[in-house]
N, C-alpha and C. Protein backbone atom coordinates (compact mmCIF):
# COMPACT_ATOMS: atom_id res chain seq x y z
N UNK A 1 -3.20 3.62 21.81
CA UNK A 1 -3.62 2.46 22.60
C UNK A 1 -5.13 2.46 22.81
N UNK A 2 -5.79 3.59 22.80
CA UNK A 2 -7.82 4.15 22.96
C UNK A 2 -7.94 2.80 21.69
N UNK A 3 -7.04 2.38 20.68
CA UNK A 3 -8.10 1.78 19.77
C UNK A 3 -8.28 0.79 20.25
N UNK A 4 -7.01 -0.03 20.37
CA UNK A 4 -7.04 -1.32 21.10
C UNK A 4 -7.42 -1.53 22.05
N UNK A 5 -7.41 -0.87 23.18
CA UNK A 5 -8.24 -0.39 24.41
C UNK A 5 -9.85 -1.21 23.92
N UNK A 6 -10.30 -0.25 22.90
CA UNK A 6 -11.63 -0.18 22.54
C UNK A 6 -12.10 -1.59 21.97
N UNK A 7 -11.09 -2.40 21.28
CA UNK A 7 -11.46 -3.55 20.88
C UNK A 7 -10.99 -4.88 21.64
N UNK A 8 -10.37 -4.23 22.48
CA UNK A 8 -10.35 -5.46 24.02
C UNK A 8 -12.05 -5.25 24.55
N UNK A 9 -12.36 -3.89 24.89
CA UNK A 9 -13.95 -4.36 25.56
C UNK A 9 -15.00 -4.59 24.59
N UNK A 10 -14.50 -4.39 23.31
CA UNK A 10 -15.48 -5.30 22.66
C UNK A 10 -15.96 -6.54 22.60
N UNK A 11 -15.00 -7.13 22.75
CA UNK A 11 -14.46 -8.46 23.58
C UNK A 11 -14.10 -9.38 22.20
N UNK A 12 -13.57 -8.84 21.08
CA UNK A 12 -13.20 -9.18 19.62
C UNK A 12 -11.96 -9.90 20.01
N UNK A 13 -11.74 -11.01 19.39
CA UNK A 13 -10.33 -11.94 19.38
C UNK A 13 -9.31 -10.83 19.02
N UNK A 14 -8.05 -10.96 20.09
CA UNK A 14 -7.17 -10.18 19.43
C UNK A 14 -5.85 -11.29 19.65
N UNK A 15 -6.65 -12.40 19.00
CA UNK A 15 -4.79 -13.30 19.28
C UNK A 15 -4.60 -13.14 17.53
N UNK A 16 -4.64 -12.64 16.85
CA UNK A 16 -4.52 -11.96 15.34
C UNK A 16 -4.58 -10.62 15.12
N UNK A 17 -3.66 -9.96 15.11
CA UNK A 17 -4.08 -8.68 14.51
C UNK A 17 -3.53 -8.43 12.45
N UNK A 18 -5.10 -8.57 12.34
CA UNK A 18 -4.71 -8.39 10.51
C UNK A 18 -5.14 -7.12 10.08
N UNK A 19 -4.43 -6.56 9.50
CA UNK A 19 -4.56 -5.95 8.52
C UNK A 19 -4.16 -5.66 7.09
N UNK A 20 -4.83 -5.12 5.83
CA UNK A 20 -4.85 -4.81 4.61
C UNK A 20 -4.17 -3.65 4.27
N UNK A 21 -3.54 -3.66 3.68
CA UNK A 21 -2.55 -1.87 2.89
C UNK A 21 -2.97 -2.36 1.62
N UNK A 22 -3.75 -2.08 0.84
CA UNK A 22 -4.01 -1.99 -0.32
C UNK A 22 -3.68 -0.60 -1.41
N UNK A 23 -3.98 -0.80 -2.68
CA UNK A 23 -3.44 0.14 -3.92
C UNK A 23 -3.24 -0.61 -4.92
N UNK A 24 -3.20 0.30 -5.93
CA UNK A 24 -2.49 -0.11 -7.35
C UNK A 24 -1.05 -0.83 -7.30
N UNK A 25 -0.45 0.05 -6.49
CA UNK A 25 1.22 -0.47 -6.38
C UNK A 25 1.88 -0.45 -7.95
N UNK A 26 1.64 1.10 -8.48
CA UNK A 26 2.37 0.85 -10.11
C UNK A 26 2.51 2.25 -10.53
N UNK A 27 3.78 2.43 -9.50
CA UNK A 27 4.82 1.59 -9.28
C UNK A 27 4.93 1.38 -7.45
N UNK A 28 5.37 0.37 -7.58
CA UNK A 28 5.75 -0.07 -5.92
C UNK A 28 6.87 1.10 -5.58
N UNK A 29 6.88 2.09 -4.77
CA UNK A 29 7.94 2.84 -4.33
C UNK A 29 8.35 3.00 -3.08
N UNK A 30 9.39 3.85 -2.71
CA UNK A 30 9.85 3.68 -1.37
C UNK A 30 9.32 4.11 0.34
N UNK A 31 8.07 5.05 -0.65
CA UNK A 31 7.30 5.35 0.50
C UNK A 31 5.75 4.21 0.62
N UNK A 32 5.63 3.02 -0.27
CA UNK A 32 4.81 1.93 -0.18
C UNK A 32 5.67 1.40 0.98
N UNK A 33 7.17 0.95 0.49
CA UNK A 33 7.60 0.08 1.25
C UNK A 33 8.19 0.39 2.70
N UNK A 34 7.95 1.47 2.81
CA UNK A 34 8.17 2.25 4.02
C UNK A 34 7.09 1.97 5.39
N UNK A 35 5.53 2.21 4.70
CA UNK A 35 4.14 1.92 4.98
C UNK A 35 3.97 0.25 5.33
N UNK A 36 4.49 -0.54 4.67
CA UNK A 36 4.66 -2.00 4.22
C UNK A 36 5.31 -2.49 5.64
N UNK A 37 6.43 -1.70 5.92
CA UNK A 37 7.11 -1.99 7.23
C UNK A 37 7.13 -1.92 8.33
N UNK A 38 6.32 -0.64 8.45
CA UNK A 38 5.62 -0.15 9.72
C UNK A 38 4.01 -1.10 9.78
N UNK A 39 3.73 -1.71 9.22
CA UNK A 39 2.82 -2.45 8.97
C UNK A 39 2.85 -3.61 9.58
N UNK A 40 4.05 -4.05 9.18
CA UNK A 40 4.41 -5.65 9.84
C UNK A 40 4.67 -5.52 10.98
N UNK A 41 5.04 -4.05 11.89
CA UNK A 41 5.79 -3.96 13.16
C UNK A 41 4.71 -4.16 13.69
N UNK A 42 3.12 -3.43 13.24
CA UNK A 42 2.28 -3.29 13.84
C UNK A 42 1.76 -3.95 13.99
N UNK A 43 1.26 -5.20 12.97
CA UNK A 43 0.68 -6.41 12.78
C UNK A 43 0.81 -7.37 13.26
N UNK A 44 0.09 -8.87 13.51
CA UNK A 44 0.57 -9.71 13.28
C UNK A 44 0.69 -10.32 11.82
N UNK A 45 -0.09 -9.97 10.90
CA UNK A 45 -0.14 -10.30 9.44
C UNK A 45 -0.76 -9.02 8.79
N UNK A 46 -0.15 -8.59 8.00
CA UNK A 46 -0.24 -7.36 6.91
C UNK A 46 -0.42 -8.39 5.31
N UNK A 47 -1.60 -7.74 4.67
CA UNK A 47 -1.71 -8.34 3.79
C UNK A 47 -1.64 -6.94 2.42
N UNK A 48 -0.79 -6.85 2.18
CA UNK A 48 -0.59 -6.34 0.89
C UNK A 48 -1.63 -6.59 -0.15
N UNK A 49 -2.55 -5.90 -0.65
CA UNK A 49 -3.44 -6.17 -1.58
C UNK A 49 -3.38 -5.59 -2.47
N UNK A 50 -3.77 -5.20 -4.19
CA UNK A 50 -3.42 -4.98 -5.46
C UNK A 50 -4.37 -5.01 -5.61
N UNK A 51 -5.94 -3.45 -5.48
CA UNK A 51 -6.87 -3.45 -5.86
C UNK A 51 -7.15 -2.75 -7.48
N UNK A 52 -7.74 -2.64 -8.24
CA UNK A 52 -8.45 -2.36 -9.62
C UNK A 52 -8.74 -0.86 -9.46
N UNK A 53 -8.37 -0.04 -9.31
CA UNK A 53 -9.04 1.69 -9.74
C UNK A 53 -9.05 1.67 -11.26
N UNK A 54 -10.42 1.94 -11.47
CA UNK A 54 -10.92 2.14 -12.96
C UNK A 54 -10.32 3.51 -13.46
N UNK A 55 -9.44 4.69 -12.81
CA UNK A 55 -9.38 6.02 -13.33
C UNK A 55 -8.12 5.72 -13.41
N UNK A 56 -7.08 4.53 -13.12
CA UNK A 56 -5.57 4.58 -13.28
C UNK A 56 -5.80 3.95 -14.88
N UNK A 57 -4.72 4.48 -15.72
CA UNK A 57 -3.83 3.89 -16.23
C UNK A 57 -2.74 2.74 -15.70
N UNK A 58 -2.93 1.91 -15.94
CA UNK A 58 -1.28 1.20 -15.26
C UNK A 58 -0.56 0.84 -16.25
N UNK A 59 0.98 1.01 -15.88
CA UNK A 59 2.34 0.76 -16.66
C UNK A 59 2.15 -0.51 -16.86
N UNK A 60 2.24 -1.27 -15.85
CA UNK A 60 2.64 -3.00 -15.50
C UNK A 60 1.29 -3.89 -15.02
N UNK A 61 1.34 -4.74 -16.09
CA UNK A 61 0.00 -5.77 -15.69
C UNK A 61 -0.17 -6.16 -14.02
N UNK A 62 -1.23 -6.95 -13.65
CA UNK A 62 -1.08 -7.29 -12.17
C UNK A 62 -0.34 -8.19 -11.91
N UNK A 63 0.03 -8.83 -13.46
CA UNK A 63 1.28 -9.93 -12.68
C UNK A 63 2.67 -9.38 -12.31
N UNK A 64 2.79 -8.52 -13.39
CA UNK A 64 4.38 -7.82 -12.96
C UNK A 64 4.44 -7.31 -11.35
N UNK A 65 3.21 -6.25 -11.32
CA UNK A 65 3.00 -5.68 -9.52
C UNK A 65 2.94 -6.84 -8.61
N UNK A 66 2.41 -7.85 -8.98
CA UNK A 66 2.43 -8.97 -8.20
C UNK A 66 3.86 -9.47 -7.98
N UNK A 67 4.50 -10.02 -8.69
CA UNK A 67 6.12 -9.87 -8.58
C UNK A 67 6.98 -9.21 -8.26
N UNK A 68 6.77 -8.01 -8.32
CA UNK A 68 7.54 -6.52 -7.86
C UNK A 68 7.37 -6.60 -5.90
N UNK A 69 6.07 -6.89 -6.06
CA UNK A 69 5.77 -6.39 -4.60
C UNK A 69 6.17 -7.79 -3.79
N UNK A 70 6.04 -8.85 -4.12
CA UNK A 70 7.11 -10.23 -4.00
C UNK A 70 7.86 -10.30 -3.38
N UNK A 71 8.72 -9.85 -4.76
CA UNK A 71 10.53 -10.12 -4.29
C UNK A 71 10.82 -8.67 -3.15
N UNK A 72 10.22 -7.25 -3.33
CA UNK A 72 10.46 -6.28 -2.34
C UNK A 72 10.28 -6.46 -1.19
N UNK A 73 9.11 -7.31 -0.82
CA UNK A 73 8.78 -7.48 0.64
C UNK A 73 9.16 -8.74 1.42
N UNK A 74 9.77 -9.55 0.52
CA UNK A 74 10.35 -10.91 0.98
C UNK A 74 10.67 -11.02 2.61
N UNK A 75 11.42 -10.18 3.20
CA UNK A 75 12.25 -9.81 4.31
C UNK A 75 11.14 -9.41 5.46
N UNK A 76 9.98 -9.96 4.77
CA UNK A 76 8.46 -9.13 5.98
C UNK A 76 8.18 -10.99 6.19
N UNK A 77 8.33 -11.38 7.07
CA UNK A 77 7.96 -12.94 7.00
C UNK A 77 6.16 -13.21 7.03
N UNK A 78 5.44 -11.58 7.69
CA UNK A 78 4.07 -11.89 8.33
C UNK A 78 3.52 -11.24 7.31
N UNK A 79 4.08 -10.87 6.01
CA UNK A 79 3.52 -9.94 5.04
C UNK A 79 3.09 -10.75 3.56
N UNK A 80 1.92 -10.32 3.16
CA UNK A 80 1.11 -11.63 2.27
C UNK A 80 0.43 -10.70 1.16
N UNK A 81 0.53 -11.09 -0.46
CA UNK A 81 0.72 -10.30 -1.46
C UNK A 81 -0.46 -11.24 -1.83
N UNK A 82 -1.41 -10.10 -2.37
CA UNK A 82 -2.97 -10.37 -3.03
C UNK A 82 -3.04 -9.69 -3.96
N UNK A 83 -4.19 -9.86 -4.69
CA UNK A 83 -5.02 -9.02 -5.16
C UNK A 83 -6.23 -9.20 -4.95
N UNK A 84 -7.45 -7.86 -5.33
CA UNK A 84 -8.35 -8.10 -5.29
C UNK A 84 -9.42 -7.18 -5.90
N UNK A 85 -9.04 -7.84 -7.78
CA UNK A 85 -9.87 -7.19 -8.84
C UNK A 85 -11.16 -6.78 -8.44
N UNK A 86 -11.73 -5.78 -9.03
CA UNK A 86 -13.04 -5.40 -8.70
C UNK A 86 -13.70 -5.45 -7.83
N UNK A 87 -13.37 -5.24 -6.43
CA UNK A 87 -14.37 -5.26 -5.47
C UNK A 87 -13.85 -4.17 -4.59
N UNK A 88 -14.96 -3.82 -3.89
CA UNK A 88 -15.02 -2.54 -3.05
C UNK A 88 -13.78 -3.18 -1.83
N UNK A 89 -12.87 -2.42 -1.26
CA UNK A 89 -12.04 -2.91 -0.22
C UNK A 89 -12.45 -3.00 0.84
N UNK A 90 -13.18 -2.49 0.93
CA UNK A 90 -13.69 -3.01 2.20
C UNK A 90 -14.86 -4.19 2.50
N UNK A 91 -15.46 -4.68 1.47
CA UNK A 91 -15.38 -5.73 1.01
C UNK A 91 -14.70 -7.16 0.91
N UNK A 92 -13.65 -6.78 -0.09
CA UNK A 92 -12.86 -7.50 0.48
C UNK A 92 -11.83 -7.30 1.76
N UNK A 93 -11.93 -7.06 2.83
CA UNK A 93 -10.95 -6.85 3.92
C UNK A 93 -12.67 -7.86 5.25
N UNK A 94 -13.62 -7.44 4.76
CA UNK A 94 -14.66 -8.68 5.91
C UNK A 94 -14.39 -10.00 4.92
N UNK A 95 -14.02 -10.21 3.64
CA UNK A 95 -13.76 -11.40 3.40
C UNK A 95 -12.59 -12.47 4.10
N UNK A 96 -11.45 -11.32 4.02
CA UNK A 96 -10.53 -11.93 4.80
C UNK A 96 -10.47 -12.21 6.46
N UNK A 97 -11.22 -11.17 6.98
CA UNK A 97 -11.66 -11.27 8.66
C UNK A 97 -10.83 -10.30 9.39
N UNK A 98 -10.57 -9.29 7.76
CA UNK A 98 -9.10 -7.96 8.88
C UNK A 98 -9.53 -7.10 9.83
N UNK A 99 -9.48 -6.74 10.63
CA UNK A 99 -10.04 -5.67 11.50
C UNK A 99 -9.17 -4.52 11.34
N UNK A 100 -8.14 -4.13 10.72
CA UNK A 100 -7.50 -3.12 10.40
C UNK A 100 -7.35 -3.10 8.88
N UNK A 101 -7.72 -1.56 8.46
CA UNK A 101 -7.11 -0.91 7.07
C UNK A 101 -5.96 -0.25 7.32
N UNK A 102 -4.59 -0.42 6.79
CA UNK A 102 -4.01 0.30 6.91
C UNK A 102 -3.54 1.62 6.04
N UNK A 103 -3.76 2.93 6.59
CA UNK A 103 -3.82 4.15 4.64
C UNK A 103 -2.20 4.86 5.36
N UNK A 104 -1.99 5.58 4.38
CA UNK A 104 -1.24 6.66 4.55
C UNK A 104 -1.36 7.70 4.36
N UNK A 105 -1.38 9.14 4.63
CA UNK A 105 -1.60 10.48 4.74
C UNK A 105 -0.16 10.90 4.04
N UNK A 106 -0.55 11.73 3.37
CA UNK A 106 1.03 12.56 2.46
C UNK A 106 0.42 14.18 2.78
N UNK A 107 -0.56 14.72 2.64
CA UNK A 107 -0.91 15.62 2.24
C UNK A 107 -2.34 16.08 2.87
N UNK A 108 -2.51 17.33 2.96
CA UNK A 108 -3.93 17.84 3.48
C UNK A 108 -5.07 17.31 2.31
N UNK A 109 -4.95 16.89 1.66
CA UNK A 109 -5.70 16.58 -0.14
C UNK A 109 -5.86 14.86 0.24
N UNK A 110 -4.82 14.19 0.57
CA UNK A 110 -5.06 12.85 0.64
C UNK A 110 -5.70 12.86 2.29
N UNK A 111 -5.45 13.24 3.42
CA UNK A 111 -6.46 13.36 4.41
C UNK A 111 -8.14 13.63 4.22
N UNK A 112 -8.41 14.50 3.54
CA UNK A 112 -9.71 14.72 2.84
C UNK A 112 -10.26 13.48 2.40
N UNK A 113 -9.27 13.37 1.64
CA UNK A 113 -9.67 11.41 0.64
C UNK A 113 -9.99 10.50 1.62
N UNK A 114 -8.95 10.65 2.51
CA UNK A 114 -8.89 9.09 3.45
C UNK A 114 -10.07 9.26 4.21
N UNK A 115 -9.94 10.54 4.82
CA UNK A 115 -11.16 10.29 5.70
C UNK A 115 -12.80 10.42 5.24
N UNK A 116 -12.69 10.73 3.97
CA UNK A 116 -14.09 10.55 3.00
C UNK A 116 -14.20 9.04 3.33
N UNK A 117 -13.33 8.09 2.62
CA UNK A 117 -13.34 7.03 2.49
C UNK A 117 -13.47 6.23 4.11
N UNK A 118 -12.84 6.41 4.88
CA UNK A 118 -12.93 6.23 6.17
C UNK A 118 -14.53 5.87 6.59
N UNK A 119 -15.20 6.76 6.49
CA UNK A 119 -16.31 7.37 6.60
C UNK A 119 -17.47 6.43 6.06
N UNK A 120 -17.47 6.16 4.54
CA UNK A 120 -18.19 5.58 3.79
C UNK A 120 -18.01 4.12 4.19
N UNK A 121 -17.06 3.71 4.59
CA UNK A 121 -16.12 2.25 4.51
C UNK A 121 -16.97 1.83 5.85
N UNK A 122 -17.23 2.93 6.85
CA UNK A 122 -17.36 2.65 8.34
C UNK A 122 -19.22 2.24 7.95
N UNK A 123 -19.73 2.69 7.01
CA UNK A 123 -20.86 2.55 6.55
C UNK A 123 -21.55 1.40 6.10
N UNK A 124 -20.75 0.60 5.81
CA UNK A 124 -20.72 -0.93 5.18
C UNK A 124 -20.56 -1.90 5.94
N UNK A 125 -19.33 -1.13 6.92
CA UNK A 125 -18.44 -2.59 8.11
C UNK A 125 -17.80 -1.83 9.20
N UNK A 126 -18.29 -1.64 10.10
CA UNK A 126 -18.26 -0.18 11.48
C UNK A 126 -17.13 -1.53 12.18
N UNK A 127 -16.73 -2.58 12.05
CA UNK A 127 -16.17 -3.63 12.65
C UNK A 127 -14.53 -3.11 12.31
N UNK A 128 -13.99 -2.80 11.11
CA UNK A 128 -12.82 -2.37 10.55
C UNK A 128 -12.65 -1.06 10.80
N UNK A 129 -11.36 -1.14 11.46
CA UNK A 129 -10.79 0.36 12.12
C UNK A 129 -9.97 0.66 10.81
N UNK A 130 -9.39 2.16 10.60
CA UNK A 130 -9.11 2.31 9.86
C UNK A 130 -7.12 3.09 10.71
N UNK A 131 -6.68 2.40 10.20
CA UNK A 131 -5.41 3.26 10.59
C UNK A 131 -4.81 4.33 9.80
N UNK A 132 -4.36 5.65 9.66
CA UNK A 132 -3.43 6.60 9.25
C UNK A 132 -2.26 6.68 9.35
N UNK A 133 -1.22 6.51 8.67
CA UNK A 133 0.02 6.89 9.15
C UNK A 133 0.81 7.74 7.99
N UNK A 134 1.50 8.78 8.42
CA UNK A 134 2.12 9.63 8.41
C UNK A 134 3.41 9.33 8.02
N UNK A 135 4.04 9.43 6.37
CA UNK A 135 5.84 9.13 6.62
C UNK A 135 6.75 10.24 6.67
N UNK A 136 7.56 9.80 6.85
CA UNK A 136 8.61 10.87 7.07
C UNK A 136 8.77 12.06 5.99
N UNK A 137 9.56 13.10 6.34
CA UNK A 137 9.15 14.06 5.78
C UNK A 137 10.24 13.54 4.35
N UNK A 138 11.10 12.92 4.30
CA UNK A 138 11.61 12.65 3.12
C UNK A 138 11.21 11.49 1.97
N UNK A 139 9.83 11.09 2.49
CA UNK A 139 8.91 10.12 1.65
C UNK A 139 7.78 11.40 1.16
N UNK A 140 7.00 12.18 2.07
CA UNK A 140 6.01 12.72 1.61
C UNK A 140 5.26 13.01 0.08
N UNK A 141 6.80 13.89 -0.54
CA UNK A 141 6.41 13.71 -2.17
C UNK A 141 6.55 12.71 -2.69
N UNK A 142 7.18 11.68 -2.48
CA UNK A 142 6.93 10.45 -3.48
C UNK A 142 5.76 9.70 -3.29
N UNK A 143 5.64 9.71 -4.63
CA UNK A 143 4.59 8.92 -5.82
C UNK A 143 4.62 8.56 -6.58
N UNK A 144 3.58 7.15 -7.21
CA UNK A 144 3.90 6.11 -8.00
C UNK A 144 3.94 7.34 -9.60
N UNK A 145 2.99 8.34 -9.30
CA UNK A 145 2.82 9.71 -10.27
C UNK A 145 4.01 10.08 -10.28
N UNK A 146 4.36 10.65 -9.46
CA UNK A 146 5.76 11.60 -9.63
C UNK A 146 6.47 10.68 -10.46
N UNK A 147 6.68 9.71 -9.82
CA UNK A 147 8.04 8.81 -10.45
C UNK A 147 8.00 8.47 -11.63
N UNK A 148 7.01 8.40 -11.83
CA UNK A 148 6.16 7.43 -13.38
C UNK A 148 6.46 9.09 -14.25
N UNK A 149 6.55 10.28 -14.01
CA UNK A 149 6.89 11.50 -14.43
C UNK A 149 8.25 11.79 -14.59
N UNK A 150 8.95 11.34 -14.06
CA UNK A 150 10.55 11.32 -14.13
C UNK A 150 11.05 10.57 -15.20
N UNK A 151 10.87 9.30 -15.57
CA UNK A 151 10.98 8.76 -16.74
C UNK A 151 10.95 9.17 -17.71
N UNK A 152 12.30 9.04 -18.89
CA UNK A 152 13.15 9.58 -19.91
C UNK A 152 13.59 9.98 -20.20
N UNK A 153 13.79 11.58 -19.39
CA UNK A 153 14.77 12.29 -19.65
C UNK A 153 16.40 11.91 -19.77
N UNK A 154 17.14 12.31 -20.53
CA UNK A 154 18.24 11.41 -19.93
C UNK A 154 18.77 11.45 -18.81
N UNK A 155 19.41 10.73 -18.38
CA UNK A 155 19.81 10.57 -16.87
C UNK A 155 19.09 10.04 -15.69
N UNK A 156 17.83 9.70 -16.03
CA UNK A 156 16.54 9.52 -15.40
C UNK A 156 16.55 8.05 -14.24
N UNK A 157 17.59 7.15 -14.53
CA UNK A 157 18.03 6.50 -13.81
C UNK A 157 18.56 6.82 -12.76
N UNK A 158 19.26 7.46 -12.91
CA UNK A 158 19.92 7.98 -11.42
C UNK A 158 18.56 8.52 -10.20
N UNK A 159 17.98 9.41 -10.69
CA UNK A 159 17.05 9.77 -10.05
C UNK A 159 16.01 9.42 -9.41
N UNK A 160 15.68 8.54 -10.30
CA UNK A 160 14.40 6.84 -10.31
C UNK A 160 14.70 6.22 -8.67
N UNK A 161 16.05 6.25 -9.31
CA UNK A 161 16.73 4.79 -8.39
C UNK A 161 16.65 5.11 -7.12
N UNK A 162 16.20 6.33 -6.43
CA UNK A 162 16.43 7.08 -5.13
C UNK A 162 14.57 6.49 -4.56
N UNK A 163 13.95 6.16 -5.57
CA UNK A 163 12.27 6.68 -4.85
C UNK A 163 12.00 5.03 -5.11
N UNK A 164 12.75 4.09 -5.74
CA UNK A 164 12.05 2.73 -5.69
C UNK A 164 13.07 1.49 -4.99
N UNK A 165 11.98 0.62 -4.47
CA UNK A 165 13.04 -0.50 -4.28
C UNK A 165 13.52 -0.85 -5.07
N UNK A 166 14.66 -1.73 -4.61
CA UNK A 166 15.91 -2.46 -5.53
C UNK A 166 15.49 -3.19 -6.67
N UNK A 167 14.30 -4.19 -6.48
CA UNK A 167 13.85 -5.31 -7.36
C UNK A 167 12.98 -4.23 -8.03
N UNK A 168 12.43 -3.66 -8.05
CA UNK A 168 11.26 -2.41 -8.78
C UNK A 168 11.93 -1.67 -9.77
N UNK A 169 13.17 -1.18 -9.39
CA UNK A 169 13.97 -0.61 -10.21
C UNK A 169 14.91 -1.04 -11.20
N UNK A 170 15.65 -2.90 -10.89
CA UNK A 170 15.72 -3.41 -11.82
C UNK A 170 14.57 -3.73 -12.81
N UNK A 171 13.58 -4.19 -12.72
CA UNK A 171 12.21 -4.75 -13.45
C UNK A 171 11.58 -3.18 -14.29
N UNK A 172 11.76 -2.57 -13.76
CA UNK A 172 11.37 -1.14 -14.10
C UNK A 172 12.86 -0.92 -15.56
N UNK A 173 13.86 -1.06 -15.14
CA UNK A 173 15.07 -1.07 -16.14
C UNK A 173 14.88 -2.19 -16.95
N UNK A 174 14.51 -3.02 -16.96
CA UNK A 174 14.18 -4.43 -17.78
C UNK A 174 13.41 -3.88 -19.17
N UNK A 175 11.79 -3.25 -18.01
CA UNK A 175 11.07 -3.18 -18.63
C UNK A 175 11.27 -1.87 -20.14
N UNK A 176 12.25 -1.23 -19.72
CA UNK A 176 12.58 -0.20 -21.00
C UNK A 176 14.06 -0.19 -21.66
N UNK A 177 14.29 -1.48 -21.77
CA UNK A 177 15.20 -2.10 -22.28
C UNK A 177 16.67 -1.47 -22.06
N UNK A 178 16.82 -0.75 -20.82
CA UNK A 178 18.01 -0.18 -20.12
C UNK A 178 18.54 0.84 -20.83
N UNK A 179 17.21 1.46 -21.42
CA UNK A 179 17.38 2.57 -22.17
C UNK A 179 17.71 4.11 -21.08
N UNK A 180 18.37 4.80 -21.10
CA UNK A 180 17.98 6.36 -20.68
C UNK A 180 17.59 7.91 -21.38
């Protein structure tokens, strides 16, 4: 409550509370949509964004992630699917007018990251708070990596099907012609 606290005596409009969860999203998995949800509780509008990292490979163009992340989050009524090729996020997040980033922490390695980034981000736009959250201990290892690592062996469906949403995992089965 110290944050909000802090941005009531700022005296900043708070009849909106927005914030950004941005990423690759490729693949959209169950600890995105986990983050995604606790997002909307927190929010008044969570905007899902689909930023460009030049060091990923991606499986699925931005239209497929754009669709994936779609039909998964449908059931979020205050939740709003972007992208936003090439530009620094925090950047785009004063374009939109968010006052919240929302990240997630998995690991002592991604804390390092976040709060590097935290840091630098606060450097540009000291206006955008940055939120952390923490998932449960049965999300922690999943990743769009891990999962994207599980693929082919046989049987690999079964296993898949535990770490992604429903629509992700059909489109994901589409996409390799319901091969195992």
């Amino acid at each position: 409550m110290a944050i909000l606290q802090d941005f009531y005596i700022k005296g900043e409009s708070m009849s909106e509370k927005l914030a950004i969860y941005a990423g690759s999203f490729d693949l959209l998995t169950t600890g995105h949509l986990w983050m995604i949800e606790q997002g909307a509780c927190l929010f008044d509008r969570l905007l899902v964004s689909i930023g460009t990292n030049p060091n990923k490979q991606c499986m699925f163009s931005l239209e497929d992630r754009l669709k994936m992340l779609k039909q998964s989050t449908k059931q979020f009524p205050h939740v709003t699917i972007e992208s936003f090729p090439f530009q620094y996020l925090i950047t785009y997040a004063g374009t939109k007018n968010a006052q919240f980033l929302l990240r997630g922490i998995r690991s002592q390695k991604d804390y390092e990251a976040e709060r590097e980034m935290r840091n630098i981000n606060g450097d540009f736009n000291e206006n955008i708070t940055t939120i952390f959250l923490i998932p449960p201990r049965k999300l922690v290892e999943v990743s769009s990596s891990m999962v994207k690592g599980l693929i082919g062996p046989q049987g690999w469906q079964d296993v898949v099907k535990n770490y992604l949403p429903e629509p992700v995992f059909e489109f994901l089965i589409r996409s390799q012609g319901g091969q195992s």
